[in-house]
C-alpha atoms as a PDB file:
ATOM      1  CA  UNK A   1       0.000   0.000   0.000  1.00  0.00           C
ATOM      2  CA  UNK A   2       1.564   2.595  -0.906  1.00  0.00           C
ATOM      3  CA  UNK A   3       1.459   6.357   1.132  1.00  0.00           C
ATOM      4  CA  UNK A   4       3.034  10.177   1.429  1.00  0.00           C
ATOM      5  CA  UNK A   5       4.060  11.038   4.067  1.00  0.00           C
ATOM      6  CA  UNK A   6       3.655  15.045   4.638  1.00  0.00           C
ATOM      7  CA  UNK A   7       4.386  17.518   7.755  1.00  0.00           C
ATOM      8  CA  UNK A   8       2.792  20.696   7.906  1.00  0.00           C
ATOM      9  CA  UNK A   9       3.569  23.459  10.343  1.00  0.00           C
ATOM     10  CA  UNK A  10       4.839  20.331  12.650  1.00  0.00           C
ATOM     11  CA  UNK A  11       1.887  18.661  12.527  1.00  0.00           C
ATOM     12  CA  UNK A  12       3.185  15.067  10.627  1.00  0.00           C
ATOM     13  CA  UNK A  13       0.001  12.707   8.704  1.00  0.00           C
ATOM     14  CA  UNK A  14       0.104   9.746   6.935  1.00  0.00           C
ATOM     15  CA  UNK A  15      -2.172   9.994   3.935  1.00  0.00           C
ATOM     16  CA  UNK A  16      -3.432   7.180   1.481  1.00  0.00           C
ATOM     17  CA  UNK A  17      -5.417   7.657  -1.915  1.00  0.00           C
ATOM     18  CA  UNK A  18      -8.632   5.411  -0.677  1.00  0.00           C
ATOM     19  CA  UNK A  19     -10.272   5.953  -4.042  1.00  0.00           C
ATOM     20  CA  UNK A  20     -10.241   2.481  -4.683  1.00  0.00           C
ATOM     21  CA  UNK A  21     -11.272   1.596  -1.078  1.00  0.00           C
ATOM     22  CA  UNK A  22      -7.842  -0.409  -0.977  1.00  0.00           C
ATOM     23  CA  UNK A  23      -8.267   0.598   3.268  1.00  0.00           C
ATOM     24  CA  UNK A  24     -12.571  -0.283   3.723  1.00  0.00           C
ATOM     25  CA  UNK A  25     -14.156   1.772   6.542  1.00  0.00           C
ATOM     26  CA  UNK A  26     -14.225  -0.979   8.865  1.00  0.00           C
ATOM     27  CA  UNK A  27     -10.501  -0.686   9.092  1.00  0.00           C
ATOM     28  CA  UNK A  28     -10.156   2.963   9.266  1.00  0.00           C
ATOM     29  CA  UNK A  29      -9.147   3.139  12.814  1.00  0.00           C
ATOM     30  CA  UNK A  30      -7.380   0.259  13.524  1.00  0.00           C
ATOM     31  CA  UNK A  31      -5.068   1.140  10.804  1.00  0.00           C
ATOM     32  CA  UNK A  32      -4.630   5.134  11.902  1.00  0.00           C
ATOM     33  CA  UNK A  33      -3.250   3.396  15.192  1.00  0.00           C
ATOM     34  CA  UNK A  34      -0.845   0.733  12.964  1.00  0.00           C
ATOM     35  CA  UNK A  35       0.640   3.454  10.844  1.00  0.00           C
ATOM     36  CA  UNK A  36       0.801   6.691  13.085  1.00  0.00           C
ATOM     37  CA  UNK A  37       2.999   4.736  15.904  1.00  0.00           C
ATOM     38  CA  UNK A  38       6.197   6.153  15.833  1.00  0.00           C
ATOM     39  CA  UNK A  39       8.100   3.173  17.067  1.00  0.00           C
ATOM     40  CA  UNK A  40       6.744   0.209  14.852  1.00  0.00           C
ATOM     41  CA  UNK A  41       5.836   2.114  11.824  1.00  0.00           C
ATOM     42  CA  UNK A  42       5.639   4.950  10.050  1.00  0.00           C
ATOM     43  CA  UNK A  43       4.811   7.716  12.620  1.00  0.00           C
ATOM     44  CA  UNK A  44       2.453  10.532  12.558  1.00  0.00           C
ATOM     45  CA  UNK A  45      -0.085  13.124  14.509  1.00  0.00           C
ATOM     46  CA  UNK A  46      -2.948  11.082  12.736  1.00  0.00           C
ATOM     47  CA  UNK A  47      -3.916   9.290   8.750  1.00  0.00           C
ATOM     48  CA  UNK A  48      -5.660  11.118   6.325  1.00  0.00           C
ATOM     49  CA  UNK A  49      -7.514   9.145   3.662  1.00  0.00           C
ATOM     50  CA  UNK A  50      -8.434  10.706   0.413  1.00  0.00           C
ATOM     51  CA  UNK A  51     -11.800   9.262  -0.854  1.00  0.00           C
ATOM     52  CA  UNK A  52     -14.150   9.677  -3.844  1.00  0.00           C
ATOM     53  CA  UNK A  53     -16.908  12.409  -3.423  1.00  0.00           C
ATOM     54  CA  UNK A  54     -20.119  13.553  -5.019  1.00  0.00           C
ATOM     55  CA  UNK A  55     -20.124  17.481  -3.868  1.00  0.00           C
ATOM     56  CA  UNK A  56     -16.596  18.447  -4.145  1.00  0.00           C
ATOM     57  CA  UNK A  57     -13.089  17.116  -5.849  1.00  0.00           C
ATOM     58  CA  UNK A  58     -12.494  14.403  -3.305  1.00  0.00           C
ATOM     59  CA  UNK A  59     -13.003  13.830   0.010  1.00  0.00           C
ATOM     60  CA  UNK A  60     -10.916  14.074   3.368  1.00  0.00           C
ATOM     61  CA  UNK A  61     -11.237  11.535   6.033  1.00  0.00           C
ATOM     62  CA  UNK A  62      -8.998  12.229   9.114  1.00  0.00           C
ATOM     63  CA  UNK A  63      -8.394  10.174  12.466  1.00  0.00           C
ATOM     64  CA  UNK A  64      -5.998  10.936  15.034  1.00  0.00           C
ATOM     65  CA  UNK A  65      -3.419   8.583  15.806  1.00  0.00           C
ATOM     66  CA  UNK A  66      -5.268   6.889  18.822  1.00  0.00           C
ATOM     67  CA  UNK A  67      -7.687   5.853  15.971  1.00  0.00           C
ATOM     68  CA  UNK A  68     -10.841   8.304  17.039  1.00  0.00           C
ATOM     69  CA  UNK A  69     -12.171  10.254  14.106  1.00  0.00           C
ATOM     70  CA  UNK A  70     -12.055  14.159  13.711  1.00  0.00           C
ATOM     71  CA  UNK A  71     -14.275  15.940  11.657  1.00  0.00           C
ATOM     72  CA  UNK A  72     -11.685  18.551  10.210  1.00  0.00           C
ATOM     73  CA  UNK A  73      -8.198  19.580  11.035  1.00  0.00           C
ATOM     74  CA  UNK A  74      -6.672  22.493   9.588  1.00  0.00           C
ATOM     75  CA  UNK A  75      -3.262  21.507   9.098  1.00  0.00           C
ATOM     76  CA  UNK A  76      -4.367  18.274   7.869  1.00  0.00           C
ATOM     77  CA  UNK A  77      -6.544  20.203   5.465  1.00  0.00           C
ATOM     78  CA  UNK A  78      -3.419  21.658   3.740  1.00  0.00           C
ATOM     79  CA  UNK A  79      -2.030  18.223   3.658  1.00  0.00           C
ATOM     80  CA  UNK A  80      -4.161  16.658   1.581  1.00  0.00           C
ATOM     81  CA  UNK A  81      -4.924  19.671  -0.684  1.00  0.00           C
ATOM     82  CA  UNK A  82      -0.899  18.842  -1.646  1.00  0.00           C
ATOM     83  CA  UNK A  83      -1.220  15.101  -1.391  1.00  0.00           C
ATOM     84  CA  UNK A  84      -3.927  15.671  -4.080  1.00  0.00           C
ATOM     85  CA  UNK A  85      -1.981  17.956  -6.581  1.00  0.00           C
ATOM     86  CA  UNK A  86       0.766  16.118  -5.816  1.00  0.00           C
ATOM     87  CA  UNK A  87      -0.690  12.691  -7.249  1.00  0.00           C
ATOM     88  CA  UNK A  88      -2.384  14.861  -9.997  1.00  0.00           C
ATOM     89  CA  UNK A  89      -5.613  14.732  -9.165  1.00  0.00           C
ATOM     90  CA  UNK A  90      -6.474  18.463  -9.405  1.00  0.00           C
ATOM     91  CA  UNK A  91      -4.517  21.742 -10.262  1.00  0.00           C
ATOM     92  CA  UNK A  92      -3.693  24.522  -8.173  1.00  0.00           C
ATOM     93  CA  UNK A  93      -7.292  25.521  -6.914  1.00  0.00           C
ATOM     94  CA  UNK A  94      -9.527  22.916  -5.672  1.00  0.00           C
ATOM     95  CA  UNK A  95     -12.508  22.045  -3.198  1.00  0.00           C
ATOM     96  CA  UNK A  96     -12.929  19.213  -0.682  1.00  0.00           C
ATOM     97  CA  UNK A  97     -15.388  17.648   1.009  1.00  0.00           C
ATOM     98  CA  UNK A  98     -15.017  17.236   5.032  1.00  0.00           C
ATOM     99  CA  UNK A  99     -18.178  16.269   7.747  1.00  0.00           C
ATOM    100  CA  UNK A 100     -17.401  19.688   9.031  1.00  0.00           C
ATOM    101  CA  UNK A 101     -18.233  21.651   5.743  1.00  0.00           C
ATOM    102  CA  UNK A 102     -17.256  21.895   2.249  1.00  0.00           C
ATOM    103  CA  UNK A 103     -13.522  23.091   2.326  1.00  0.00           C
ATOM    104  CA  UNK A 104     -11.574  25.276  -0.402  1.00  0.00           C
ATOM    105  CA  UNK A 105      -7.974  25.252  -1.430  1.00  0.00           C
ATOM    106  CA  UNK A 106      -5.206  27.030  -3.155  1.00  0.00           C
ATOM    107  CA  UNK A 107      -1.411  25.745  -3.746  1.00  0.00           C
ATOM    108  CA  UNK A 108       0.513  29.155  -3.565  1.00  0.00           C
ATOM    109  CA  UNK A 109       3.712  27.369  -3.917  1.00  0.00           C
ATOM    110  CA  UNK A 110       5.734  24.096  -4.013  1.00  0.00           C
ATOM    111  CA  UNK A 111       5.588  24.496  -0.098  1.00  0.00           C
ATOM    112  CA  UNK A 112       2.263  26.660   0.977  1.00  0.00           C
ATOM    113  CA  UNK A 113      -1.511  26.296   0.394  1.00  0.00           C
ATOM    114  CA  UNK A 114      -4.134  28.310   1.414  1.00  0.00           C
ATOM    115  CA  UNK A 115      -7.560  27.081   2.983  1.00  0.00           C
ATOM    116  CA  UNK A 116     -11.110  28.786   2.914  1.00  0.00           C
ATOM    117  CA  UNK A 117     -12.718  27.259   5.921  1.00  0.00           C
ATOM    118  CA  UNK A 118     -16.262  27.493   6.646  1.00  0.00           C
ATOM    119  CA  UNK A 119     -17.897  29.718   9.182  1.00  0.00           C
ATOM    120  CA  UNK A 120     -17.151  28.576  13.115  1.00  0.00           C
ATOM    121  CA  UNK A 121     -19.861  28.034  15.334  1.00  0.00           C
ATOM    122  CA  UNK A 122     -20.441  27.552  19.175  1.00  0.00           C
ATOM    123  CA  UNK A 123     -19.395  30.770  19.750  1.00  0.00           C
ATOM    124  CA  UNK A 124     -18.509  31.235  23.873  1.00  0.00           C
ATOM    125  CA  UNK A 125     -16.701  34.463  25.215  1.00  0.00           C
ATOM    126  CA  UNK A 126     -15.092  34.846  28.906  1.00  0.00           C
ATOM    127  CA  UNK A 127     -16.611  31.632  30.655  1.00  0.00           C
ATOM    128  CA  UNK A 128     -14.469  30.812  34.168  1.00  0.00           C
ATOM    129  CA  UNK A 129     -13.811  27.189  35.305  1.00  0.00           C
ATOM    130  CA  UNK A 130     -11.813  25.992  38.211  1.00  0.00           C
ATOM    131  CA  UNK A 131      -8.744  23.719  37.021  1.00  0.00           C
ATOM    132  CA  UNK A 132      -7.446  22.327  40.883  1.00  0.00           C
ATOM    133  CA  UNK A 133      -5.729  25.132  42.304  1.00  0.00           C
ATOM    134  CA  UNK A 134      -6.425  27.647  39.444  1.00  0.00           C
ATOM    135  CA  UNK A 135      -8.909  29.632  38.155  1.00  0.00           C
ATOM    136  CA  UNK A 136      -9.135  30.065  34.016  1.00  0.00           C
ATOM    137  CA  UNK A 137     -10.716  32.382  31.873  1.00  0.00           C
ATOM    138  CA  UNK A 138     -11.317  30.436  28.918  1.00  0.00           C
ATOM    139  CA  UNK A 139     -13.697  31.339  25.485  1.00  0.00           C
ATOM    140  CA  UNK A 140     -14.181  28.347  23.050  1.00  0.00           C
ATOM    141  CA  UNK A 141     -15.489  28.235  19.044  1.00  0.00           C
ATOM    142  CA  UNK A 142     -15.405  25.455  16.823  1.00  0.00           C
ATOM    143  CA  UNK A 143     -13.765  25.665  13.953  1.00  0.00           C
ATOM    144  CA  UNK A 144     -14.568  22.258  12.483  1.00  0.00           C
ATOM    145  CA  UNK A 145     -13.446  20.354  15.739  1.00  0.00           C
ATOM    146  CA  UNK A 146     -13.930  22.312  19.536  1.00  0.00           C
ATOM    147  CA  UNK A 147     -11.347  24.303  20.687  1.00  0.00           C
ATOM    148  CA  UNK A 148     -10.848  26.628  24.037  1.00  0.00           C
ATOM    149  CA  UNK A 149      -8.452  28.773  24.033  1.00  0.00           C
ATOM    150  CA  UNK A 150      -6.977  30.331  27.472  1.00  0.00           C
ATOM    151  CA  UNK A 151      -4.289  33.571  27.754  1.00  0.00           C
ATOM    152  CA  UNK A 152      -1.074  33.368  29.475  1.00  0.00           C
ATOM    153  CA  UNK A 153       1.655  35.670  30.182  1.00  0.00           C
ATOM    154  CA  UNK A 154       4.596  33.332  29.606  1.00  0.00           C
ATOM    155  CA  UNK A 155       3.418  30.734  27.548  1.00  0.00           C
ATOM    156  CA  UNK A 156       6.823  28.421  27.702  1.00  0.00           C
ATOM    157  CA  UNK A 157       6.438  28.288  31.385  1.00  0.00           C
ATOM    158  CA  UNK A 158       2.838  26.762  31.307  1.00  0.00           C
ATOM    159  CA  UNK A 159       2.292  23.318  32.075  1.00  0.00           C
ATOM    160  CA  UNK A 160       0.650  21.365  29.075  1.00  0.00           C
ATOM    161  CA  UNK A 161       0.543  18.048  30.360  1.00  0.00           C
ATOM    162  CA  UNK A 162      -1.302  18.737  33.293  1.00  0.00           C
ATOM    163  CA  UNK A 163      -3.412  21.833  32.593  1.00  0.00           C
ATOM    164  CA  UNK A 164      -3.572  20.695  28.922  1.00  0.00           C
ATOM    165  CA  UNK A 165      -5.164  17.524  29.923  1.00  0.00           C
ATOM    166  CA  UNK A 166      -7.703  18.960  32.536  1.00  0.00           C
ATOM    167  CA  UNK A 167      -8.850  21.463  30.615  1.00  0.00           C
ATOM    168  CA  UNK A 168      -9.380  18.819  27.755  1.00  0.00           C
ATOM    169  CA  UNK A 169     -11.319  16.292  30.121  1.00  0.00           C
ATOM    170  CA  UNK A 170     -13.061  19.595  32.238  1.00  0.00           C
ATOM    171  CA  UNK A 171     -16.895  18.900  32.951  1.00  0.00           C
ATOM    172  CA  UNK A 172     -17.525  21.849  31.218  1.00  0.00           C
ATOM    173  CA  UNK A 173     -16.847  20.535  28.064  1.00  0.00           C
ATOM    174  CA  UNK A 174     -18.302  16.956  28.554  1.00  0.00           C
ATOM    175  CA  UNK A 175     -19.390  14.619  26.942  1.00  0.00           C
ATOM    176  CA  UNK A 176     -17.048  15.300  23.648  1.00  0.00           C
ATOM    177  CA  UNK A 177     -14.135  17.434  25.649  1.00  0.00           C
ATOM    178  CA  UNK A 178     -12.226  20.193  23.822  1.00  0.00           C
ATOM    179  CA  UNK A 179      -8.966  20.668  22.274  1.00  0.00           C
ATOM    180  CA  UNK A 180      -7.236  23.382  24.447  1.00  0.00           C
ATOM    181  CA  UNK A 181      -4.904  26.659  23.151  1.00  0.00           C
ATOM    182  CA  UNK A 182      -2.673  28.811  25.580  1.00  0.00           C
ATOM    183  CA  UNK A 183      -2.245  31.723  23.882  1.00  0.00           C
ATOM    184  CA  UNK A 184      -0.031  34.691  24.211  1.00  0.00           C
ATOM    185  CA  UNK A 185      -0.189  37.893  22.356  1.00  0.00           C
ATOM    186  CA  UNK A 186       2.473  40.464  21.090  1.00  0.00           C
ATOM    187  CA  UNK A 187      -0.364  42.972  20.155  1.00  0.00           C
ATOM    188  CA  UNK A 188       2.363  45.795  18.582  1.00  0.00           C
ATOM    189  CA  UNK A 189       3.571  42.864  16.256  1.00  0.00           C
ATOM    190  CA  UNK A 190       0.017  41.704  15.577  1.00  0.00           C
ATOM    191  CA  UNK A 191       1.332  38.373  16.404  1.00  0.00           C
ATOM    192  CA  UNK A 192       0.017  35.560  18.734  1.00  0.00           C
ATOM    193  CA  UNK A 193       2.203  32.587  20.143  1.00  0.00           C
ATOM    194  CA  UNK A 194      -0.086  29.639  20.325  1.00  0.00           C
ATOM    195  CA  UNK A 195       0.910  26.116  21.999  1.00  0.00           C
ATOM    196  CA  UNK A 196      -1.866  23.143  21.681  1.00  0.00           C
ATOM    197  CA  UNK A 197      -2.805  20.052  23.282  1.00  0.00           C
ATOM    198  CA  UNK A 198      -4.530  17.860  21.109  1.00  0.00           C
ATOM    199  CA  UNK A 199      -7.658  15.655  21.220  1.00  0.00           C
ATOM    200  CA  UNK A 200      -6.923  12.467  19.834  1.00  0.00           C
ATOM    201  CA  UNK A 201      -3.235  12.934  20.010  1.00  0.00           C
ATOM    202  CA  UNK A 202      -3.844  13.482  23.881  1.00  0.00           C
ATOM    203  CA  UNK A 203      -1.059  15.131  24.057  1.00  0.00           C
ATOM    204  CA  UNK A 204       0.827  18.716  22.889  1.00  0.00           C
ATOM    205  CA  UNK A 205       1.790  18.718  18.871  1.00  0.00           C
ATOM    206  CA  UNK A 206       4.157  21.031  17.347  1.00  0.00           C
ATOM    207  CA  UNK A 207       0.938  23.099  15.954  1.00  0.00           C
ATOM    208  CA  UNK A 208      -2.534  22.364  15.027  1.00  0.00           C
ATOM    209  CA  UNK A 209      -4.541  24.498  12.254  1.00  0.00           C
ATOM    210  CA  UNK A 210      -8.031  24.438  13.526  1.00  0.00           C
ATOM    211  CA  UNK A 211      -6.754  25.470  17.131  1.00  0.00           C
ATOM    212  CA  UNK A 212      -4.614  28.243  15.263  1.00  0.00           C
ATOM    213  CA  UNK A 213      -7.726  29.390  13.372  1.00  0.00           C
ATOM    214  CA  UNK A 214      -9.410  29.367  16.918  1.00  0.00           C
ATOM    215  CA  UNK A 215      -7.250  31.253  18.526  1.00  0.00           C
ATOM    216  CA  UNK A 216      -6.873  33.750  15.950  1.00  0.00           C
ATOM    217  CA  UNK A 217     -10.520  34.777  15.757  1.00  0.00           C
ATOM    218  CA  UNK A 218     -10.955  35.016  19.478  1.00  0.00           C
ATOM    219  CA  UNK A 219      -7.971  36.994  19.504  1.00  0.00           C
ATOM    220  CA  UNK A 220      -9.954  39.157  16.803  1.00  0.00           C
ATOM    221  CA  UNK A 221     -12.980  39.371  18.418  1.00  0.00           C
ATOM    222  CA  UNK A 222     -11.196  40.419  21.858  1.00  0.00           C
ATOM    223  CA  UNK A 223      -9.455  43.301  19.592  1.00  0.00           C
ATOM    224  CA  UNK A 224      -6.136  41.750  20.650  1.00  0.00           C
ATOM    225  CA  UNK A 225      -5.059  41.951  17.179  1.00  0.00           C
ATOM    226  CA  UNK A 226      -6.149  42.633  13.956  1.00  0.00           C
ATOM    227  CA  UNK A 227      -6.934  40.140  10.374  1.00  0.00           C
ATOM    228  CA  UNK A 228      -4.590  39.113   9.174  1.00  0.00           C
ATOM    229  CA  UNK A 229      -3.266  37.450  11.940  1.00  0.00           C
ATOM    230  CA  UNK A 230       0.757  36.113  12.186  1.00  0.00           C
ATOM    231  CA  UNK A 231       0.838  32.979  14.068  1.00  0.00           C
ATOM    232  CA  UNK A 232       3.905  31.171  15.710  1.00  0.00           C
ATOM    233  CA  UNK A 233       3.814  27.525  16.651  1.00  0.00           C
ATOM    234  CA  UNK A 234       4.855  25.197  19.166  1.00  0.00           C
ATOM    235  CA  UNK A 235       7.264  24.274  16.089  1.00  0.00           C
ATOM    236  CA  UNK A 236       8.221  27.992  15.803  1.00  0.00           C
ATOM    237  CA  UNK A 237       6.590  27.594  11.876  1.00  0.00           C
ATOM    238  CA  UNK A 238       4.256  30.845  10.517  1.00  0.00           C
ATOM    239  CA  UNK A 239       0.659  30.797   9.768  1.00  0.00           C
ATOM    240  CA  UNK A 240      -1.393  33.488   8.821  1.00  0.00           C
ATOM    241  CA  UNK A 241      -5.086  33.626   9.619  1.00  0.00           C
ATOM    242  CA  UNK A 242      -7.776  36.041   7.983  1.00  0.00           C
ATOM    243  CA  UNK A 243     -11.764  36.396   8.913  1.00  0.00           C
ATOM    244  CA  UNK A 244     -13.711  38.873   8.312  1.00  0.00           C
ATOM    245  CA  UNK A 245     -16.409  39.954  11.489  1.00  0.00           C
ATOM    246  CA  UNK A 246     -19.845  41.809  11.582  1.00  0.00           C
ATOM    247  CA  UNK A 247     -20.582  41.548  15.745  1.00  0.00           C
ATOM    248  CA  UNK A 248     -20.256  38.490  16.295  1.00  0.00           C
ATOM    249  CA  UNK A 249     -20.720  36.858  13.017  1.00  0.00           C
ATOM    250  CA  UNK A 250     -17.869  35.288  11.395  1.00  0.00           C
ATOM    251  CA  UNK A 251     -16.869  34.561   7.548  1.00  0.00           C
ATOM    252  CA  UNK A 252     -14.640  34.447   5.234  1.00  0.00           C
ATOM    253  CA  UNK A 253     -12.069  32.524   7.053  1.00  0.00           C
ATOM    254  CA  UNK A 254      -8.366  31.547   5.850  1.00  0.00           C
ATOM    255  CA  UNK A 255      -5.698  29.847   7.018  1.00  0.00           C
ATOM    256  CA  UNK A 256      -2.361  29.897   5.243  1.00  0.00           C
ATOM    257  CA  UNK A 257       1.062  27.965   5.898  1.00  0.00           C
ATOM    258  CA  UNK A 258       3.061  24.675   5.197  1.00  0.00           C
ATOM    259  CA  UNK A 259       2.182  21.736   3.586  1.00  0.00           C
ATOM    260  CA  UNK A 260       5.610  19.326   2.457  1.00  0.00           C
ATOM    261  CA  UNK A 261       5.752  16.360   1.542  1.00  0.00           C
ATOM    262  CA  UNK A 262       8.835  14.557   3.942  1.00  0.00           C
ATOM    263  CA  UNK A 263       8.954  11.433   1.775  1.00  0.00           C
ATOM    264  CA  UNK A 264       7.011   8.450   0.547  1.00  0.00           C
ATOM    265  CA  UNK A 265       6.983   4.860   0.124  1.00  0.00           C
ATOM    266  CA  UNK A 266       4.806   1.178   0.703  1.00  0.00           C
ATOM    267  CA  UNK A 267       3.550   0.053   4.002  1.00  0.00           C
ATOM    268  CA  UNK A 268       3.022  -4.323   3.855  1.00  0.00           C
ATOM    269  CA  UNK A 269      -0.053  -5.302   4.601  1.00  0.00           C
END
């Protein structure tokens, strides 16, 4: 079976052209655990299969690497838009299909694509929950997948494992949890430093495009900074996020940054 392996922004997937079905559905998560180990195979933040759709180009099927399905991811999004020029399945400009929305694309260059994500939803601003011994502002929005995102003053100091993982499990976000975004801001530089723990990965990854997005239209909204955003990762890569905002509606959302392919090559059954 063969696959392409790509890394974007830090974030490292495993994609497969499923048009065939070679990988049937039944198998879609027990294989997302095979490949995406990092000891016994090929390694990666989660597998992205590339299917056959009626609505759009193709369409993107993502699970983490714990094998639970995600309805979008942003960095994965770029990914495939590649994988799928790549392979020569489409030119520059495409659209894709995702169960969070119909997703656009744009190759810019041999190493950036561009995303027009659909409008977030589940809009909450300034909600307080009690993590242990600490108190935390936090406002969430999903941009495909949930994410809250939470302000810090020195965001390399902040400890992801264990507030990470408590904010991700809080009550207040039950039954689904949330993925969870420290932020910090450099409002002069119209730049925001965001760090992520993942759902799914259940852990922190080097960035993650839907928490980015998050973060960046919160940070909008709270007139921290202004669209376009600059974004620095975990992995110390640049995105760029754009939205436009009427009160508290959103639209018009992009997201803009990495997408290489790291190498490819067969997987035995």
């Amino acid at each position: 079976m063969k696959f392409f392996k790509l890394t974007a922004a830090g974030n490292d997937f495993v994609l497969i052209d499923n048009r065939e079905n070679i990988v049937p559905e039944d198998k879609h998560s027990y294989l997302a655990e095979k490949l995406c180990d990092r000891r016994y195979s090929i390694g990666g933040d989660g597998l992205i299969l590339l299917e056959n759709s009626n609505k759009a180009d193709f369409r993107m099927r993502y699970y983490n690497s714990d094998g639970s399905y995600a309805s979008m991811c942003g960095n994965g999004g770029r990914s495939i838009a590649m994988f799928a020029y790549k392979i020569g399945i489409v030119g520059k400009s495409m659209k894709f299909e995702t169960d969070a929305g119909l997703v656009s694309a744009e190759i810019k260059n041999a190493t950036v694509v561009k995303l027009a994500l659909y409008n977030p939803k589940d809009l909450a601003l300034n909600e307080e929950i009690d993590v242990d011994d600490k108190k935390f502002t936090v406002h969430s929005i999903n941009t495909g997948v949930p994410h809250a995102v939470v302000y810090v003053d020195n965001i390399e100091s902040i400890d992801m494992e264990k507030y990470g993982n408590k904010i991700r499990f809080h009550k207040h976000f039950t039954p689904a949890g949330t993925n969870v975004n420290f932020v910090k801001v450099d409002k002069e530089k119209n730049i925001i430093f965001v760090r992520t723990y993942e759902r799914g990965v259940e852990g922190e990854t080097f960035a993650c495009g839907t928490g980015v997005t998050a973060s960046s239209i919160i940070s909008i909204l709270l007139n921290k900074v202004k669209s376009p955003v600059h974004v620095v990762t975990k992995g110390k890569d640049n995105l760029y996020v754009s939205c436009k905002i009427d009160g508290e509606k959103i639209s018009d959302v992009f997201l803009e940054g990495p997408a290489i392919v790291a190498f490819t090559g067969e997987v035995a059954d």
